[in-house]
C-alpha atoms as a PDB file:
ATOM      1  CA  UNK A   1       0.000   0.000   0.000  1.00  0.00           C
ATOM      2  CA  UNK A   2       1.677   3.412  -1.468  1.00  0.00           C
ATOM      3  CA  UNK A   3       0.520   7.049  -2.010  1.00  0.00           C
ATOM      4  CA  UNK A   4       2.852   8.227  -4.772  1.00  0.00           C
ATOM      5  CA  UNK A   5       3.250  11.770  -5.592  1.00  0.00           C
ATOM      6  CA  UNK A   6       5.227  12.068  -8.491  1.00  0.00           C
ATOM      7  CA  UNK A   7       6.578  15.997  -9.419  1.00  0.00           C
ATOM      8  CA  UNK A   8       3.585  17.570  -7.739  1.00  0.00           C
ATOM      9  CA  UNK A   9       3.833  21.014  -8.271  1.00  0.00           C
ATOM     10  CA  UNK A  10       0.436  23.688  -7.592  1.00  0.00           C
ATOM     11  CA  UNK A  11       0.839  27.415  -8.847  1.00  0.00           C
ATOM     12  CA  UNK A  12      -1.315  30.562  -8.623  1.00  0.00           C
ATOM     13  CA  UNK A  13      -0.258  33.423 -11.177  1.00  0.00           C
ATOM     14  CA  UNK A  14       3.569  34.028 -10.115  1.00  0.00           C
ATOM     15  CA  UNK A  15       3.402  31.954  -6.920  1.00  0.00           C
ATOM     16  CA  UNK A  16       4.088  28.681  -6.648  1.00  0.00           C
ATOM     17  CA  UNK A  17       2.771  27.154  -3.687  1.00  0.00           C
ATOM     18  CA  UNK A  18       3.972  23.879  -4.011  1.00  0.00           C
ATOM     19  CA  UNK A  19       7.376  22.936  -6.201  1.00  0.00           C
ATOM     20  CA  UNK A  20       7.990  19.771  -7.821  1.00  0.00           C
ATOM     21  CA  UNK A  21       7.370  17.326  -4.812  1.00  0.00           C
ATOM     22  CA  UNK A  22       8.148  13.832  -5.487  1.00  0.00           C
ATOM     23  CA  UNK A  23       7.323  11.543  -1.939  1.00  0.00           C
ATOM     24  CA  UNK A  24       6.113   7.877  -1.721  1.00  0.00           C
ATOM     25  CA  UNK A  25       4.438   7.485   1.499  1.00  0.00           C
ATOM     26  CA  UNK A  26       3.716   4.111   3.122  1.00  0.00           C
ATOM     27  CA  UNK A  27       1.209   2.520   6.173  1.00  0.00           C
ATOM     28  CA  UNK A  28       2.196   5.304   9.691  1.00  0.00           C
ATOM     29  CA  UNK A  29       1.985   8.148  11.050  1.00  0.00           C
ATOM     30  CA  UNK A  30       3.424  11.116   9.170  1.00  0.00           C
ATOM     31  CA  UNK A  31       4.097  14.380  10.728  1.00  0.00           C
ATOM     32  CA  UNK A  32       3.907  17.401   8.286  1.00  0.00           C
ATOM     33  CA  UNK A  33       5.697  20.640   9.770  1.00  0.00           C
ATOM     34  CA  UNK A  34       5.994  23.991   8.671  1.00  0.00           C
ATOM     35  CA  UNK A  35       5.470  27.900   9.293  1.00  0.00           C
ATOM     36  CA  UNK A  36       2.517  29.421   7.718  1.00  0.00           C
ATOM     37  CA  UNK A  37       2.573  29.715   3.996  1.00  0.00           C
ATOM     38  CA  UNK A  38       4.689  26.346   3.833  1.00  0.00           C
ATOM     39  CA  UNK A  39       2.192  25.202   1.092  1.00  0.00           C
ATOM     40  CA  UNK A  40       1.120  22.469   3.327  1.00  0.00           C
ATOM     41  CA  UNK A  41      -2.698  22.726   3.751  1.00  0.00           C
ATOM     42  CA  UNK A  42      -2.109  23.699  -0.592  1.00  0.00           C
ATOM     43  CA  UNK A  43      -0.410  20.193  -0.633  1.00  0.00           C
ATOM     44  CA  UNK A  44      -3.148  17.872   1.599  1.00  0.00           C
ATOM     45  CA  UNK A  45      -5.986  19.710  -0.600  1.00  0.00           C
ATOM     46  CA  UNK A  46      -4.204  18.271  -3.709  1.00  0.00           C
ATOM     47  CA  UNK A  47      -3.655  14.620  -1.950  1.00  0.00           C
ATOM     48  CA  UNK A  48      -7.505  14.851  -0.899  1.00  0.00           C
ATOM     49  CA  UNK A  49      -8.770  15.966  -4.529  1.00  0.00           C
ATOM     50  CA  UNK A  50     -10.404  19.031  -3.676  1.00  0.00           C
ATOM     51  CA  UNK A  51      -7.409  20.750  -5.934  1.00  0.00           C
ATOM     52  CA  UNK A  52      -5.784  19.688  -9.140  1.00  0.00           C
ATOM     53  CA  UNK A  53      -1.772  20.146  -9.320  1.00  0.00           C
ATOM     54  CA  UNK A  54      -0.938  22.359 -11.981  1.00  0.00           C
ATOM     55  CA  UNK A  55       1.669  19.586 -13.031  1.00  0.00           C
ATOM     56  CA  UNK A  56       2.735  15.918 -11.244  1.00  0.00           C
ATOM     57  CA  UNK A  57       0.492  13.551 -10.543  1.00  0.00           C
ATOM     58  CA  UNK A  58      -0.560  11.620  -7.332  1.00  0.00           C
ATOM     59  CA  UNK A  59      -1.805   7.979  -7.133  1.00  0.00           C
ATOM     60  CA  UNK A  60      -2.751   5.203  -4.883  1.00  0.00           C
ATOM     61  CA  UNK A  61      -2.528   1.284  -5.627  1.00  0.00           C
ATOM     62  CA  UNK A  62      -2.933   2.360  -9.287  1.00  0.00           C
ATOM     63  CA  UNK A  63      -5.869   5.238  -8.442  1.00  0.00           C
ATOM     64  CA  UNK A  64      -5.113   8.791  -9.698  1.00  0.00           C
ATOM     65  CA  UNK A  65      -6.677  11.355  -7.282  1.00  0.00           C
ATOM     66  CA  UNK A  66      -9.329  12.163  -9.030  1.00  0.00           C
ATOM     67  CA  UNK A  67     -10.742   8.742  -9.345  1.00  0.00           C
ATOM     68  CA  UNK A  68     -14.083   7.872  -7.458  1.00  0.00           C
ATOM     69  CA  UNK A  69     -12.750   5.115  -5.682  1.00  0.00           C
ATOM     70  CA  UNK A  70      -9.246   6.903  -4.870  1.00  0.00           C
ATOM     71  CA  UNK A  71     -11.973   8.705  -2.681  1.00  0.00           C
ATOM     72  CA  UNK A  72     -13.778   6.251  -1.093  1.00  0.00           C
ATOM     73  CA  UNK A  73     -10.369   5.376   0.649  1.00  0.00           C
ATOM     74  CA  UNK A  74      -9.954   8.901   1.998  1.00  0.00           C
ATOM     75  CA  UNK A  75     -10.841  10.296   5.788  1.00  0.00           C
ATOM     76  CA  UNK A  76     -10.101  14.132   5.667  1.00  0.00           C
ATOM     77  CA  UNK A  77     -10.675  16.964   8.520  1.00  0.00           C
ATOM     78  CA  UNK A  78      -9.744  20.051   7.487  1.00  0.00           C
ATOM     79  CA  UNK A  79      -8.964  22.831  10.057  1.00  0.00           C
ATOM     80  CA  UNK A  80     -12.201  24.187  10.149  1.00  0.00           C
ATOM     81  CA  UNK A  81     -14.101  21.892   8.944  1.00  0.00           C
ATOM     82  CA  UNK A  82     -18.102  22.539   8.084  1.00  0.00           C
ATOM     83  CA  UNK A  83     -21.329  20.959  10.829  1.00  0.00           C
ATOM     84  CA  UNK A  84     -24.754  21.669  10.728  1.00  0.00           C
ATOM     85  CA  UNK A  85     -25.476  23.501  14.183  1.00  0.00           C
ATOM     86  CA  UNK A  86     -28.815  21.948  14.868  1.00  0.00           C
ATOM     87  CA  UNK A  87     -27.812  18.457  14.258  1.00  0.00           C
ATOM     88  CA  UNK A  88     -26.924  16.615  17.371  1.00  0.00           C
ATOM     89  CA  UNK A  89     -23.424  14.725  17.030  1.00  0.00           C
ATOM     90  CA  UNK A  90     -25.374  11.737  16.332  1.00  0.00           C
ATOM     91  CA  UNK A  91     -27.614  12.773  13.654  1.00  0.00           C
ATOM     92  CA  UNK A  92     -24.229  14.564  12.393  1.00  0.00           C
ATOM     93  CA  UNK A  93     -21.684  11.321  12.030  1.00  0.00           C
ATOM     94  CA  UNK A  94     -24.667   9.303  10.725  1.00  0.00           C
ATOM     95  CA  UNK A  95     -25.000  11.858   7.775  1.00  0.00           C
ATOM     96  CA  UNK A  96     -21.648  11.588   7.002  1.00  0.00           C
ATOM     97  CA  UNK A  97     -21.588   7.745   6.946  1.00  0.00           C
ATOM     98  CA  UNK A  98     -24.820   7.966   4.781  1.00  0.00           C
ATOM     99  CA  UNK A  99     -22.739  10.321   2.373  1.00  0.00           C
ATOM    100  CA  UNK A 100     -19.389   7.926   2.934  1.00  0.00           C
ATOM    101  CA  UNK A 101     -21.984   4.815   1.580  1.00  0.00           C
ATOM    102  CA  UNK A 102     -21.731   2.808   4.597  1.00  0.00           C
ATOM    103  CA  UNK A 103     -25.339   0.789   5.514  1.00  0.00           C
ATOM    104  CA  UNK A 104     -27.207   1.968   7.983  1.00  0.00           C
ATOM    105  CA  UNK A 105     -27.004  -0.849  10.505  1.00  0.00           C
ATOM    106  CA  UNK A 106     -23.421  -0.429  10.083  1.00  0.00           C
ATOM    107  CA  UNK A 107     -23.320   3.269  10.348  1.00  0.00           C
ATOM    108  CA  UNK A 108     -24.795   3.061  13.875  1.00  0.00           C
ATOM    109  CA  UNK A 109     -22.681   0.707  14.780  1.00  0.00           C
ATOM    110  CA  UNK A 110     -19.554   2.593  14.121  1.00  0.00           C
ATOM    111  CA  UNK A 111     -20.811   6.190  14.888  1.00  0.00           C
ATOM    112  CA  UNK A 112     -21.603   4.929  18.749  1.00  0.00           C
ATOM    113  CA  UNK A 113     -18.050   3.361  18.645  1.00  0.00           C
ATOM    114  CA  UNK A 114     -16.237   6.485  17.617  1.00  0.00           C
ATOM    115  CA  UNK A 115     -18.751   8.805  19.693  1.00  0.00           C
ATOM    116  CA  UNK A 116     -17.258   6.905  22.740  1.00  0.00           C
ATOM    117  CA  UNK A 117     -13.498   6.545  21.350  1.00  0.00           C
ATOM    118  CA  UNK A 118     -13.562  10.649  21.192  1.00  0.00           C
ATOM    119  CA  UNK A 119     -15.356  10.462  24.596  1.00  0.00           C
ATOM    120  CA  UNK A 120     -18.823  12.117  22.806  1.00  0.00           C
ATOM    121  CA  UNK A 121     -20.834   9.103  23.969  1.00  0.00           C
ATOM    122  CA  UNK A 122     -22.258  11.425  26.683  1.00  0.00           C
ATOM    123  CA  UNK A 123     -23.442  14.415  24.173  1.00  0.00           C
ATOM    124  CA  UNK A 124     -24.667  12.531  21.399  1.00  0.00           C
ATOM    125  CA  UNK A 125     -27.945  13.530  21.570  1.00  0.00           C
ATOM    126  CA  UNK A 126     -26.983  17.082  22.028  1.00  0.00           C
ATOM    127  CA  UNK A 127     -26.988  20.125  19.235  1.00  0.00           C
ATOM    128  CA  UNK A 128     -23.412  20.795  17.934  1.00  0.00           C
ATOM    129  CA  UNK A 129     -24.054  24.475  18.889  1.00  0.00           C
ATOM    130  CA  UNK A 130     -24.042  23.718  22.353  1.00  0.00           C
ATOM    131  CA  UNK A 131     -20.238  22.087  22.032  1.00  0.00           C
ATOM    132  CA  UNK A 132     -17.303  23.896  22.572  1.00  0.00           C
ATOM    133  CA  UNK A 133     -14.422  24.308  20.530  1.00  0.00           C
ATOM    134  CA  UNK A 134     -12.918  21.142  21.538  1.00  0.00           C
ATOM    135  CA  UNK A 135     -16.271  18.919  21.243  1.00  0.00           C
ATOM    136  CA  UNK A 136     -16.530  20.150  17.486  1.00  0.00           C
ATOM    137  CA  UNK A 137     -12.927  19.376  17.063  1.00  0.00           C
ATOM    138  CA  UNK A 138     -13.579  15.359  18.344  1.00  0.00           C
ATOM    139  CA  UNK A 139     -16.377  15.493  16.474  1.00  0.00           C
ATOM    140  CA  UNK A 140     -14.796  16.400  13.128  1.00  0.00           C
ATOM    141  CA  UNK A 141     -11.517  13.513  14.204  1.00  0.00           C
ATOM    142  CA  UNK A 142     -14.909  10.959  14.219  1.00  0.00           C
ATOM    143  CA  UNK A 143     -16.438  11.795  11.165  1.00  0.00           C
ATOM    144  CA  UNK A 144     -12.709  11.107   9.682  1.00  0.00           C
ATOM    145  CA  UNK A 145     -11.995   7.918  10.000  1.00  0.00           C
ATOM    146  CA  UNK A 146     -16.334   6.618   9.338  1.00  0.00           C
ATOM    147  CA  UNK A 147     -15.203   5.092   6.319  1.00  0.00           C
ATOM    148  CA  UNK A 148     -11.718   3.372   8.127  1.00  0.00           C
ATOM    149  CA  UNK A 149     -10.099   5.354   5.040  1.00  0.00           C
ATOM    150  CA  UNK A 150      -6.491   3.922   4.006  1.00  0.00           C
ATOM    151  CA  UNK A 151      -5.173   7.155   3.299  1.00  0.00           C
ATOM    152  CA  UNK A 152      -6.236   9.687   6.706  1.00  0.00           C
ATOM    153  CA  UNK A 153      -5.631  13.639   6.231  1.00  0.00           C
ATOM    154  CA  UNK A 154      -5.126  15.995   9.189  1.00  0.00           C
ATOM    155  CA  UNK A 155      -5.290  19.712   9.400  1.00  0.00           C
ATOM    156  CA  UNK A 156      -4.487  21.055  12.814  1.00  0.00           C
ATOM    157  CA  UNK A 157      -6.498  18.010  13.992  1.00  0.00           C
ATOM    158  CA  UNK A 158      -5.353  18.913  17.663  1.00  0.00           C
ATOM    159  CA  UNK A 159      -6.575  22.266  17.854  1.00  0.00           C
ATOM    160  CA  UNK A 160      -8.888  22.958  20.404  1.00  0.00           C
ATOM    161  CA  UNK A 161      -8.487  20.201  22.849  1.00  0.00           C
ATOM    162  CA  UNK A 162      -6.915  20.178  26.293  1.00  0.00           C
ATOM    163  CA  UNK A 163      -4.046  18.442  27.037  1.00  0.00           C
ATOM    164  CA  UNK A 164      -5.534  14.692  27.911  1.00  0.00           C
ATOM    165  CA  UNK A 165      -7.726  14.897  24.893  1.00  0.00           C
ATOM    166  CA  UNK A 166      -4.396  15.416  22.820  1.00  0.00           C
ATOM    167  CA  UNK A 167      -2.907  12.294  24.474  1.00  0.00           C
ATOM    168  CA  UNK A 168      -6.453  10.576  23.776  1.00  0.00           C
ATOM    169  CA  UNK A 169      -5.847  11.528  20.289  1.00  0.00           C
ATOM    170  CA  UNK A 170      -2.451  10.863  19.660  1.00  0.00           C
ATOM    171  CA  UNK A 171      -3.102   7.199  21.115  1.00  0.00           C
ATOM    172  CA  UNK A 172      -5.903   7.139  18.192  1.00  0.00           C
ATOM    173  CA  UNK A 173      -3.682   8.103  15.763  1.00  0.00           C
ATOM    174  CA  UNK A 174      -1.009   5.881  16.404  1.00  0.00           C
ATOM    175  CA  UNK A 175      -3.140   2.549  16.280  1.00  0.00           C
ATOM    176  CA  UNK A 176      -5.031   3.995  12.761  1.00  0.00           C
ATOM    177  CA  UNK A 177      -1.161   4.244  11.746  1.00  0.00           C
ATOM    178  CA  UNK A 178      -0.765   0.890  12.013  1.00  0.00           C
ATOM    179  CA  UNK A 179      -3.158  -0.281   8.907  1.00  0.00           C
ATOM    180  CA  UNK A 180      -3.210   3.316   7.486  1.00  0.00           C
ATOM    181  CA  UNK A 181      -1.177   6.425   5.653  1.00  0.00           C
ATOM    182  CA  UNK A 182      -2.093   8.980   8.209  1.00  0.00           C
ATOM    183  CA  UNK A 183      -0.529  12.337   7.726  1.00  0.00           C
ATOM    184  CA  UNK A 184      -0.810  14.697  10.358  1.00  0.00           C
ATOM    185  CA  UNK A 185       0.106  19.055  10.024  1.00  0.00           C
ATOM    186  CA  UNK A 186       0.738  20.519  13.693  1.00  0.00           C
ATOM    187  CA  UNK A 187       2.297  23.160  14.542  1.00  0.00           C
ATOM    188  CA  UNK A 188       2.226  21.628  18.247  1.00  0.00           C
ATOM    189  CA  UNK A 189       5.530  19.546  17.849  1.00  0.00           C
ATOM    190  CA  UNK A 190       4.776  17.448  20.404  1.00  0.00           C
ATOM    191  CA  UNK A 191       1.820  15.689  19.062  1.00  0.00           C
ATOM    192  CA  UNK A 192       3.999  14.550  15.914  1.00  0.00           C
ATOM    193  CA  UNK A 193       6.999  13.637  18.471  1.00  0.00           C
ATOM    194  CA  UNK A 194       5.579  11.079  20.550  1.00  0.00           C
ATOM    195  CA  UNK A 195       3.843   9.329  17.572  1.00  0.00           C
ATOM    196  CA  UNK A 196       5.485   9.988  14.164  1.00  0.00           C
ATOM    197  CA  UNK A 197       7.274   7.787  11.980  1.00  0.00           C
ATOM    198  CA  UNK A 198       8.352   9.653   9.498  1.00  0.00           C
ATOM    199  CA  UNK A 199       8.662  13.281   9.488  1.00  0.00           C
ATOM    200  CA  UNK A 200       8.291  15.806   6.383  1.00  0.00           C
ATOM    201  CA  UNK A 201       9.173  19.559   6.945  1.00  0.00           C
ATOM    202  CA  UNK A 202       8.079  21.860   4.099  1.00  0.00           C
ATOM    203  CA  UNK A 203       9.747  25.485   3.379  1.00  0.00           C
ATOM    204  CA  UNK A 204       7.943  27.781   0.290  1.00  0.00           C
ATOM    205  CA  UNK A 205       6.572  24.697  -1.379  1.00  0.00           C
ATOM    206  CA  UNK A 206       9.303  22.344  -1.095  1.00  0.00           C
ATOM    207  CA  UNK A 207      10.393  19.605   1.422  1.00  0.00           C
ATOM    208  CA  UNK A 208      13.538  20.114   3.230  1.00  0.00           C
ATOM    209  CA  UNK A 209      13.180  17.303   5.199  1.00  0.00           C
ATOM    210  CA  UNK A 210      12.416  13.743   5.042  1.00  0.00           C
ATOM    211  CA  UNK A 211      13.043  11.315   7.941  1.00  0.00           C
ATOM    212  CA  UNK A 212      12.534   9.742  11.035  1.00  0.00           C
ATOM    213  CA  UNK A 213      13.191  11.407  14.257  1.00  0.00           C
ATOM    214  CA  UNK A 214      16.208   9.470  14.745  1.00  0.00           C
ATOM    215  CA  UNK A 215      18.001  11.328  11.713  1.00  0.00           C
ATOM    216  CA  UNK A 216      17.717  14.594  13.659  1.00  0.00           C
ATOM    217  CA  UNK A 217      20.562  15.200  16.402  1.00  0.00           C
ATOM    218  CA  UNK A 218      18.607  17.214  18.352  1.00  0.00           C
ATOM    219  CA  UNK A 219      14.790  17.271  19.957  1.00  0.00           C
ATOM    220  CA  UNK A 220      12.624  17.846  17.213  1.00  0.00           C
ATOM    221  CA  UNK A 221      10.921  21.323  18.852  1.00  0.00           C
ATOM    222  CA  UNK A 222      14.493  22.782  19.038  1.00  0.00           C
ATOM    223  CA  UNK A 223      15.021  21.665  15.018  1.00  0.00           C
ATOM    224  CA  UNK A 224      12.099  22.804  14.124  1.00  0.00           C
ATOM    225  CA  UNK A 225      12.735  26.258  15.631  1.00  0.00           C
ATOM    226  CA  UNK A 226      16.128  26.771  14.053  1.00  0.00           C
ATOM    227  CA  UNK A 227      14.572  26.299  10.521  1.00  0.00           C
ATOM    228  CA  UNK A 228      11.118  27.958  10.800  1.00  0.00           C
ATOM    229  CA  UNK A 229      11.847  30.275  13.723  1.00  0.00           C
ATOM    230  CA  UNK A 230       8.809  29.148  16.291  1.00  0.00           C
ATOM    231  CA  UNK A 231       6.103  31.033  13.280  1.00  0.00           C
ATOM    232  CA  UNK A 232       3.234  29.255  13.688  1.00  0.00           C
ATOM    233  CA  UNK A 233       1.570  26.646  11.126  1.00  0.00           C
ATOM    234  CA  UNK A 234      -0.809  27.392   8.094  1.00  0.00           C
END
């Protein structure tokens, strides 16, 4: 099981967000680092299908992204992702599974799993507007991974949630790592410390670093603040 990107490049007018990237990702966890404007968020879009590269192409066991059932192996949450207020979290995952094709049986089945893996069980039956931040944030890790997707994007998944909820998560992430691709963009370094196993840094559109935490000499927080300067992530 391999996501290839072959020569991906994206560009807007003069800019190029995204240069040339060539990376064959396997079954883990991948941490993606950088400081805002990285191109990283321009990069998961393209991996997710929701842009086209302008060149390069990106496949998976033979799919190109923009095949139907590249899709159906994908679990995305971007960083602010979209609910519908008066839905309770319930009514909410079992949408998305209905949209994701899973039967309905089935759907219930895994939406009161994950409602009680993101520790939800207890508001299911409550309005999303009445969550907080954090809540919403679970919520949107659930809807994810519905479909157990082989390929798992993201965005700033972390943000919002208190310190045991990020250890909840990162345990999450780790065992979907095990049968999954699963890349991750943080700009808390932590989270992609503990549970990483590879680690991609991206500066104006490029990578400038591919490799396990091993290869770096250092903690990976003090790295990553020599080369981006502690600017947060896009």
């Amino acid at each position: 099981m391999e996501l290839i990107l072959d020569r991906v490049t994206k560009q807007y007018a003069s800019k190029i967000a995204v240069d040339r990237i060539t990376v064959n990702l396997k079954p883990g966890v991948i941490g993606l680092l950088g400081a805002n404007g990285a191109g990283k968020t321009t990069l998961m879009r393209m991996i997710c299908g929701i842009l086209n590269p302008s060149s390069g192409t990106i496949s998976f066991e033979g799919m190109d992204a923009s095949d139907e059932m590249y899709r159906d192996a994908l679990g995305y949450l971007p960083q602010d992702f979209g609910y519908y207020p008066n839905f309770t979290g319930m009514d909410f995952l079992m949408y998305m599974a209905a949209l994701k094709g899973l039967d309905k049986s089935e759907a219930k089945r895994k939406c009161n799993e994950l409602l009680k893996t993101v520790n939800l069980e207890n508001a299911a039956n409550k309005k999303i507007k009445t969550y907080s931040g954090g809540m919403k944030q679970r919520l949107g890790i659930a809807q994810a991974v519905l479909n157990d997707p082989k390929i798992l994007i993201l965005d700033e998944p972390t943000s919002g949630l208190d310190p045991k909820e990020r250890v909840r998560f990162r345990n999450l992430i780790a065992e979907l790592g095990k049968d999954a691709i699963v890349i991750l963009s943080t700009h808390i370094v932590s989270d992609v410390e503990h549970i990483a196993d590879r680690i991609l840094m991206m500066k104006e559109g490029n990578i400038i670093f591919d490799g396990n935490i091993s290869d770096i000499n250092e903690d990976l927080e003090t790295f990553y603040l020599k080369e981006f300067g502690g600017s947060e992530d896009e």
